[in-house]
C-alpha atoms as a PDB file:
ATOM      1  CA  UNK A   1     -26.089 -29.379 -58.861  1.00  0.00           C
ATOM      2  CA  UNK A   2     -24.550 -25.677 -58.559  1.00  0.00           C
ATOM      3  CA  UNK A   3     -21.835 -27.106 -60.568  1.00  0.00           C
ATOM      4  CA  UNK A   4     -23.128 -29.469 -62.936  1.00  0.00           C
ATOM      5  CA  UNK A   5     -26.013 -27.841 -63.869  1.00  0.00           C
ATOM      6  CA  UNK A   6     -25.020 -23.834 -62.734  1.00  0.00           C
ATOM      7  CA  UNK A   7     -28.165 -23.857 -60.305  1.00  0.00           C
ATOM      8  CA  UNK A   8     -27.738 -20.895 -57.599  1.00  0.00           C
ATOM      9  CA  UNK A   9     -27.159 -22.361 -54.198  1.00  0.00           C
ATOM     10  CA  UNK A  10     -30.548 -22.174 -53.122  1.00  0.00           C
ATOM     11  CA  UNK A  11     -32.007 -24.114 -56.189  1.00  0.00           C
ATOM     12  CA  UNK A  12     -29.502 -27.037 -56.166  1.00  0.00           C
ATOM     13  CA  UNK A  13     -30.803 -26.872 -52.531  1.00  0.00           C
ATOM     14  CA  UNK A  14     -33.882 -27.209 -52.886  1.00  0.00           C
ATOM     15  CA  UNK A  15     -33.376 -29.743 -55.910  1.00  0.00           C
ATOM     16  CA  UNK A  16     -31.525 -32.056 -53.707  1.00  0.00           C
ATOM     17  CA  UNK A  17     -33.665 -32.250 -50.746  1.00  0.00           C
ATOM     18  CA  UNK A  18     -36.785 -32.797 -53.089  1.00  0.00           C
ATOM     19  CA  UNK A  19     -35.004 -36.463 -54.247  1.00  0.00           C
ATOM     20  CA  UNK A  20     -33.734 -37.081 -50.382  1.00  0.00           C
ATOM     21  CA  UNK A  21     -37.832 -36.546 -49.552  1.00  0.00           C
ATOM     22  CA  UNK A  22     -38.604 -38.982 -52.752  1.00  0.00           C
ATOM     23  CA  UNK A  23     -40.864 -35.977 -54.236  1.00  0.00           C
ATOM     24  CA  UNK A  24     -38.838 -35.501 -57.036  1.00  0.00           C
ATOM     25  CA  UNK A  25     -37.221 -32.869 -58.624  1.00  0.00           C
ATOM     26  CA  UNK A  26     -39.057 -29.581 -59.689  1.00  0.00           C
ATOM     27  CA  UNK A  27     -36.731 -29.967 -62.987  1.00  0.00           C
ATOM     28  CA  UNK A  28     -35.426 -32.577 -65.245  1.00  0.00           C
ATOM     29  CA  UNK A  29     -31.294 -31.868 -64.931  1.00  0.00           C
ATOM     30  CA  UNK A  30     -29.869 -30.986 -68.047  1.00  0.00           C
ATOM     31  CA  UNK A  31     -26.629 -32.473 -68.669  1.00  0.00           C
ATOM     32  CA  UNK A  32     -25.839 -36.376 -68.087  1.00  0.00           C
ATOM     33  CA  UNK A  33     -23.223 -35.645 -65.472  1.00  0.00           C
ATOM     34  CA  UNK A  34     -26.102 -33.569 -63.618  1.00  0.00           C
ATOM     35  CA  UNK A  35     -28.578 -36.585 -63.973  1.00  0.00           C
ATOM     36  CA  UNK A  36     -25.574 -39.272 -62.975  1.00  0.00           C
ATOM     37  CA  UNK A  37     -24.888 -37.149 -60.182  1.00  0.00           C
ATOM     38  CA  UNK A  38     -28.595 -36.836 -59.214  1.00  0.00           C
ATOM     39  CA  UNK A  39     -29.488 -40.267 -59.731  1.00  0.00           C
ATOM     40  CA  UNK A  40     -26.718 -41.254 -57.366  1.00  0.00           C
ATOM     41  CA  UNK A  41     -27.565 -38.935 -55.082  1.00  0.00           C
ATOM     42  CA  UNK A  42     -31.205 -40.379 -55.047  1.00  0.00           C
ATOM     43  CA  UNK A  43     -30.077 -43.683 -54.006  1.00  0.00           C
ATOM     44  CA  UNK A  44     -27.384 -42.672 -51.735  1.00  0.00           C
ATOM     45  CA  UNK A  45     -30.197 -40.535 -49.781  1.00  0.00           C
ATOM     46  CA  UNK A  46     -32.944 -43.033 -49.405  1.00  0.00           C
ATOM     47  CA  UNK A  47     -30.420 -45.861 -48.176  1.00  0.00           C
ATOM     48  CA  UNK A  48     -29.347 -43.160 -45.526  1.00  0.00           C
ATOM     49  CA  UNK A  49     -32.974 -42.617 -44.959  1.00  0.00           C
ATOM     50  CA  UNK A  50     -33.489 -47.095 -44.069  1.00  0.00           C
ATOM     51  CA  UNK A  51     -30.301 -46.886 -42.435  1.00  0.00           C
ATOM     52  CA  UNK A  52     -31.279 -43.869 -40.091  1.00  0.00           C
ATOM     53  CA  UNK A  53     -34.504 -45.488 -39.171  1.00  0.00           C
ATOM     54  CA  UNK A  54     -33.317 -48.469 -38.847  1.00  0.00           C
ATOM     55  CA  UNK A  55     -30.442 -47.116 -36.127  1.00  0.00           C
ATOM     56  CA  UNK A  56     -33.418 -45.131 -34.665  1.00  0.00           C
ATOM     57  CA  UNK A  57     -36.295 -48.120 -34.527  1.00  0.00           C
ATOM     58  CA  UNK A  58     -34.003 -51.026 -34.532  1.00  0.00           C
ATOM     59  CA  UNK A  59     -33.756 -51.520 -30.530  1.00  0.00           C
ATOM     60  CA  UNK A  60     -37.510 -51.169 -30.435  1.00  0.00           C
ATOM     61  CA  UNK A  61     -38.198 -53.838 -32.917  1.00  0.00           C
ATOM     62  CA  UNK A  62     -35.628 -55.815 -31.339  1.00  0.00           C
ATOM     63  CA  UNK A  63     -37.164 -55.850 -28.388  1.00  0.00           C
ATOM     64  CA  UNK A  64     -40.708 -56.411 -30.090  1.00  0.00           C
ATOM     65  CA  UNK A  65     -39.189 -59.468 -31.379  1.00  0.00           C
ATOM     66  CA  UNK A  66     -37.961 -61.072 -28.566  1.00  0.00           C
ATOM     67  CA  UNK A  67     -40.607 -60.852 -26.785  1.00  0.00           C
ATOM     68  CA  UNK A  68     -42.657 -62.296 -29.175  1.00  0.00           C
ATOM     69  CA  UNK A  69     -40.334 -65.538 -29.580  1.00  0.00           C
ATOM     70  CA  UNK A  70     -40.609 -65.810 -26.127  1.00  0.00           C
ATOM     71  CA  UNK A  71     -44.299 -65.562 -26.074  1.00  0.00           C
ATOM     72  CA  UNK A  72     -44.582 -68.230 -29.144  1.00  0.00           C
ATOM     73  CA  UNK A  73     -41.623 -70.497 -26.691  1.00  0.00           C
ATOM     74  CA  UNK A  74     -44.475 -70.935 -23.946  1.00  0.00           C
ATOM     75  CA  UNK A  75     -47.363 -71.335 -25.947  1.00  0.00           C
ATOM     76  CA  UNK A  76     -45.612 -74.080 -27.886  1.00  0.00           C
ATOM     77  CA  UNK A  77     -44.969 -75.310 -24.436  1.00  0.00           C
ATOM     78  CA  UNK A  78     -48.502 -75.386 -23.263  1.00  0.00           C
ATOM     79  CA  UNK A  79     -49.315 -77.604 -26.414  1.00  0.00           C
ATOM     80  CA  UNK A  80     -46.687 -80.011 -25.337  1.00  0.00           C
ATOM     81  CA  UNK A  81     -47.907 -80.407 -21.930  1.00  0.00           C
ATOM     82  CA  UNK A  82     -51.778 -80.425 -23.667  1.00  0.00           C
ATOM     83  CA  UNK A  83     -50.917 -83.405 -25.862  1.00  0.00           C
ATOM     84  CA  UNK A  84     -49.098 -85.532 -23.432  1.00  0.00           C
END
């Protein structure tokens, strides 16, 4: 943004990490290379955002899974052995 739209460092700063937070900016950008650029940016920074969480949470809910096939596996098994 210090380039396409000649924000100071600390604005285009500030301007980016309010779309990476899905606030939104403080200001509409001004020229269509500064909105391309921001609207990219937006998407690049919330699919960093999943992926991060996912690489963070994904073991856990792994592991919340599996134990929950395995818990659905024997009850299915009890109703077997209830029907026969």
């Amino acid at each position: 943004m210090h380039q396409f739209e000649g924000m100071s460092y600390l604005d285009a700063f500030y301007f980016m990490s309010m779309i990476a937070t899905a606030q939104g900016p403080a200001a509409t950008p001004a020229t269509r290379a500064g909105k391309l650029f921001a609207s990219l940016m937006a998407f690049v920074s919330v699919g960093i955002g999943v992926a991060s969480l996912g690489f963070l949470f994904g073991p856990f809910f792994g592991q919340l899974w599996r134990i929950g096939i395995e818990r659905f596996e024997e009850e299915r098994e009890l109703l077997r052995r209830h029907e026969r």
